[in-house]
C-alpha atoms as a PDB file:
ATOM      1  CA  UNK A   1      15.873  -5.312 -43.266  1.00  0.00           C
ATOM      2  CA  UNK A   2      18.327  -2.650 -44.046  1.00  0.00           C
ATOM      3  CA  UNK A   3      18.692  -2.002 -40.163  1.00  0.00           C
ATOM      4  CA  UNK A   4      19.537  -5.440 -39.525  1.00  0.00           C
ATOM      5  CA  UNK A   5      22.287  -5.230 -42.137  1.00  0.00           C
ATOM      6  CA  UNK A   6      23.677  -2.042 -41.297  1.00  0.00           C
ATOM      7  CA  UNK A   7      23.552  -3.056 -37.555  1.00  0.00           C
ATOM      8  CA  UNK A   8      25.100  -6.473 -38.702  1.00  0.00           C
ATOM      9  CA  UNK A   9      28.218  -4.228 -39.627  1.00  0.00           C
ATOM     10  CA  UNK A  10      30.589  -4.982 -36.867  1.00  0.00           C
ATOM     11  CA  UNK A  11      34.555  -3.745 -35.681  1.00  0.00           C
ATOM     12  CA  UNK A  12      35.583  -7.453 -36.292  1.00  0.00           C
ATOM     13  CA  UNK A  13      36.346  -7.742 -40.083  1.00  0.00           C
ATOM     14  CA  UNK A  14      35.576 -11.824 -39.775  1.00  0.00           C
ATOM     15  CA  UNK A  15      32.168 -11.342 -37.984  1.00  0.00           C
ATOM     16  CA  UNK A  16      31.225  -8.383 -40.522  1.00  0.00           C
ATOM     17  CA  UNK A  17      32.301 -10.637 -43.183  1.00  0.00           C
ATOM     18  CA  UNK A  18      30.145 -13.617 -42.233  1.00  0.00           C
ATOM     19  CA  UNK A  19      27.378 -11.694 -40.681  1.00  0.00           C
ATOM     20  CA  UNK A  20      26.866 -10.023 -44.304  1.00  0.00           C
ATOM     21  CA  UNK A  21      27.143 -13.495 -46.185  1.00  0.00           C
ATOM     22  CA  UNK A  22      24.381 -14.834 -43.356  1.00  0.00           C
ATOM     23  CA  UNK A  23      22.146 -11.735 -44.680  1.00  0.00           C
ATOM     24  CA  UNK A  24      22.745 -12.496 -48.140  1.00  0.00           C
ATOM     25  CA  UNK A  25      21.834 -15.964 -48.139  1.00  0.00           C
ATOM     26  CA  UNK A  26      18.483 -16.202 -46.091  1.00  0.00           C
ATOM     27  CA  UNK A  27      15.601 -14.311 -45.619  1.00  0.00           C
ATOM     28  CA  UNK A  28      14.860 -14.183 -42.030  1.00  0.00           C
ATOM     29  CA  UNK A  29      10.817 -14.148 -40.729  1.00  0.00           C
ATOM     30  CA  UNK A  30       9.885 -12.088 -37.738  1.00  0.00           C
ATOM     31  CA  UNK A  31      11.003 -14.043 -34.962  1.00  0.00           C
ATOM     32  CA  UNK A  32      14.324 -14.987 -36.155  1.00  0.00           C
ATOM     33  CA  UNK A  33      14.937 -10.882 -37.057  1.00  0.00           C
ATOM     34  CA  UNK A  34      14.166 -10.263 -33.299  1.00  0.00           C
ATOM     35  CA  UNK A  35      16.524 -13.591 -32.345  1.00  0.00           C
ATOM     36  CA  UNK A  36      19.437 -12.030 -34.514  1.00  0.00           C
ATOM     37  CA  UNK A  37      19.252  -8.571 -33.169  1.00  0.00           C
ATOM     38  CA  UNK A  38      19.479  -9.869 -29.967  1.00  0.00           C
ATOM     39  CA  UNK A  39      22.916 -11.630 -30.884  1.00  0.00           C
ATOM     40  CA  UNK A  40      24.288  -8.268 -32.454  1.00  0.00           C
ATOM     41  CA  UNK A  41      24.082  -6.831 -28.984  1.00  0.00           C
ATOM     42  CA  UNK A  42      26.961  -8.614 -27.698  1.00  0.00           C
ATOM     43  CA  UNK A  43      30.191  -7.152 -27.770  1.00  0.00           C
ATOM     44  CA  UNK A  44      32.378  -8.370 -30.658  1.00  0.00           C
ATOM     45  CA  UNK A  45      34.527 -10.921 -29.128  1.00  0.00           C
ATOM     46  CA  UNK A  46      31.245 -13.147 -26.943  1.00  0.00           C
ATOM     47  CA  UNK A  47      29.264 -12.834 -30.482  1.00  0.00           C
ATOM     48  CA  UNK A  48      32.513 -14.267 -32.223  1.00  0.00           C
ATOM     49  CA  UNK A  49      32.991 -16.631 -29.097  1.00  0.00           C
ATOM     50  CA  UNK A  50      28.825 -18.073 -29.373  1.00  0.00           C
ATOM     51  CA  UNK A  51      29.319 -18.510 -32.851  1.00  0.00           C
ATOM     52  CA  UNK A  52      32.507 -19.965 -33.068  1.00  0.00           C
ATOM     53  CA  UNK A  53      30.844 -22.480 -30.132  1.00  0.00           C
ATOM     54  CA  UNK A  54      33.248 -21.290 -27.037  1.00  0.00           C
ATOM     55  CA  UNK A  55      29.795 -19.374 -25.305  1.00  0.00           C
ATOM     56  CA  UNK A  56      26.672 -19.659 -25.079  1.00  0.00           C
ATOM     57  CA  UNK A  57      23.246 -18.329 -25.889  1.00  0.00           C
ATOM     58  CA  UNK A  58      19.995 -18.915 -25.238  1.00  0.00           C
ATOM     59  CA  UNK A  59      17.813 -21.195 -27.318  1.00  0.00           C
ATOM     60  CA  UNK A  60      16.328 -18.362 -29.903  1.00  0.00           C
ATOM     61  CA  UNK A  61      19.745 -16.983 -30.263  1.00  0.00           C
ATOM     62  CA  UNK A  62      21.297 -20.729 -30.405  1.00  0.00           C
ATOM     63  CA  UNK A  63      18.923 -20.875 -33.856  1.00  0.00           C
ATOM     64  CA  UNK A  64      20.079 -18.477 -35.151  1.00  0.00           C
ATOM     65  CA  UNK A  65      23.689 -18.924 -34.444  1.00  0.00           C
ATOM     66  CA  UNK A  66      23.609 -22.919 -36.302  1.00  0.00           C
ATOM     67  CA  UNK A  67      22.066 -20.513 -39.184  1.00  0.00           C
ATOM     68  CA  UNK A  68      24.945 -18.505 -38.813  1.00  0.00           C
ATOM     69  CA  UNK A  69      27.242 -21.869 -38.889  1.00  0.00           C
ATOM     70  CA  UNK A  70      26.322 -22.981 -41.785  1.00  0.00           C
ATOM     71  CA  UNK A  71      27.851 -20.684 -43.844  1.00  0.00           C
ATOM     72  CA  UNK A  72      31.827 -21.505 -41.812  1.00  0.00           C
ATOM     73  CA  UNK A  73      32.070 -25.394 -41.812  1.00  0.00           C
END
């Protein structure tokens, strides 16, 4: 798990902030750890754009990224 945070550590101050917060509040199983590191590999701006809802991703990802909502109403 301490990949996926120190991986989760991003340019963007907003997406490293949330990203962390996401870490810190669940425990993700196997296949939403493989989901997630799929989202970190898109540049900054597209992962900020899918989570804030202006692009896509595909339906593992998507999971993940309503997880990821949660936490910015």
């Amino acid at each position: 798990m301490s990949l996926i945070r120190w991986r989760s550590r991003r340019g963007m101050l907003e997406l490293d902030m949330l990203l962390c917060a996401f870490l810190d509040k669940y425990d993700l199983d196997e296949a939403q750890q493989k989901a997630y590191l799929a989202l970190l590999e898109y540049p900054d701006m597209q992962l900020w754009d899918i989570i804030s809802g202006k692009g896509v991703a595909d339906a593992a990802e998507y999971a993940i990224v309503e997880l990821i909502r949660t936490l910015n109403p």
